[in-house]
Protein backbone atom coordinates (compact mmCIF):
# COMPACT_ATOMS: atom_id res chain seq x y z
CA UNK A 1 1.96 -42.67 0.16
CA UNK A 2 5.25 -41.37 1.07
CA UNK A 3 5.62 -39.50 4.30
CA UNK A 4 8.36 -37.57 5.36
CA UNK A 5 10.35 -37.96 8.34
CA UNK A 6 10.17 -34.10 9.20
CA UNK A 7 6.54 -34.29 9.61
CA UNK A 8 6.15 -36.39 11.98
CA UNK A 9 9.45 -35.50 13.85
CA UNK A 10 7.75 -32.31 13.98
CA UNK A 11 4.13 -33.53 15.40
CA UNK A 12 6.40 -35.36 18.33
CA UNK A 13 8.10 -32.34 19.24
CA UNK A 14 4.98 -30.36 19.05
CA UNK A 15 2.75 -32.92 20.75
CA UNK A 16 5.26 -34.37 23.42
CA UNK A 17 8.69 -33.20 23.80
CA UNK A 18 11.82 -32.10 21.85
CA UNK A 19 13.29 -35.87 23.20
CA UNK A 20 10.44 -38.10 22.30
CA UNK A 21 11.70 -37.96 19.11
CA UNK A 22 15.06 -39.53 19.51
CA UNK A 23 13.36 -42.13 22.07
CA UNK A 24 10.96 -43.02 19.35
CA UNK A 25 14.47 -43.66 16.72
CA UNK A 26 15.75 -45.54 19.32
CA UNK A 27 13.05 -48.28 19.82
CA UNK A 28 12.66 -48.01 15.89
CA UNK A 29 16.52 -48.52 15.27
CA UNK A 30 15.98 -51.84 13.91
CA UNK A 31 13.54 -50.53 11.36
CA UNK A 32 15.36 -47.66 10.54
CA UNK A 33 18.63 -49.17 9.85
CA UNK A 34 16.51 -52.23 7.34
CA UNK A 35 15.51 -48.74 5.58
CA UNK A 36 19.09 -47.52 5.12
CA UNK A 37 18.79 -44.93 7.92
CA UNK A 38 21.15 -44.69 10.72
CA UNK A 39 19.98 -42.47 13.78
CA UNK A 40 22.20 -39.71 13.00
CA UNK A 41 20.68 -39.11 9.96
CA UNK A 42 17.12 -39.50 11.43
CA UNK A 43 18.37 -36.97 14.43
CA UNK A 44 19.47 -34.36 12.31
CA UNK A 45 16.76 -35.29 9.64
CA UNK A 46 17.51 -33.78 6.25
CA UNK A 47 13.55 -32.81 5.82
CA UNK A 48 13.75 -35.12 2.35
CA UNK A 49 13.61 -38.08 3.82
CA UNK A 50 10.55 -40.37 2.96
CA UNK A 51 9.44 -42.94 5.13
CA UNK A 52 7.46 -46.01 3.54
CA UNK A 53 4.19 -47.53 5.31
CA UNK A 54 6.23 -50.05 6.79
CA UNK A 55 9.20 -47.68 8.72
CA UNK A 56 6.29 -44.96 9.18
CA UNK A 57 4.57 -48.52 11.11
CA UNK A 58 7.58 -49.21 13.60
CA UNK A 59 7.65 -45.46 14.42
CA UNK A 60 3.79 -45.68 15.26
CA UNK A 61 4.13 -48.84 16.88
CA UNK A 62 6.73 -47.27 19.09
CA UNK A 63 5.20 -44.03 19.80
CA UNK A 64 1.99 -45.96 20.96
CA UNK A 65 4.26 -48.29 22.73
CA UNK A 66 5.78 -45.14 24.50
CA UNK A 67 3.56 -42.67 24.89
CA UNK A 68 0.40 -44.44 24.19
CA UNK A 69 -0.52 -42.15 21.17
CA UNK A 70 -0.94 -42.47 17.70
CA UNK A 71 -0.03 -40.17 14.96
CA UNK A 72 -2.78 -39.08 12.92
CA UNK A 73 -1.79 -39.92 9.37
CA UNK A 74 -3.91 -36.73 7.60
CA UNK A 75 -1.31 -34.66 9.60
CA UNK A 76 1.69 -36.38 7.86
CA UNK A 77 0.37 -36.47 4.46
CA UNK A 78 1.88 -33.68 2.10
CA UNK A 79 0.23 -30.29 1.48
């Protein structure tokens, strides 16, 4: 299942803080650049962008890793 960036760029902000976001891209820029991201395009986030399992992993991993939390994946799936 596909889940889009926005969504859970959205939960952060909502859940944490405007920033956590952009410290989350940072400790995920490894990920996010095997994807074909770059962290500009994951800052300004057109809201299309799909995440795979694996990229939507690395961002988990380093929200827990972070912030000790997990995202709930029901919240990211599409409605």
């Amino acid at each position: 299942m596909a889940t889009k960036a926005s969504s859970f760029k959205n939960w952060c902000t909502e859940n944490i803080s405007p920033q956590s976001w952009t410290r989350i891209c940072l400790k995920s820029v490894d990920a996010i650049r095997a994807k074909g991201h770059n962290l500009k395009e994951m800052e300004d986030l057109n809201p299309d962008i799909e995440m795979d399992d694996e990229l939507l992993e690395a961002l988990n991993d380093a929200l827990s890793q972070l912030y000790e939390m997990k995202v709930n994946e029901e919240v990211l799936a599409p409605h």
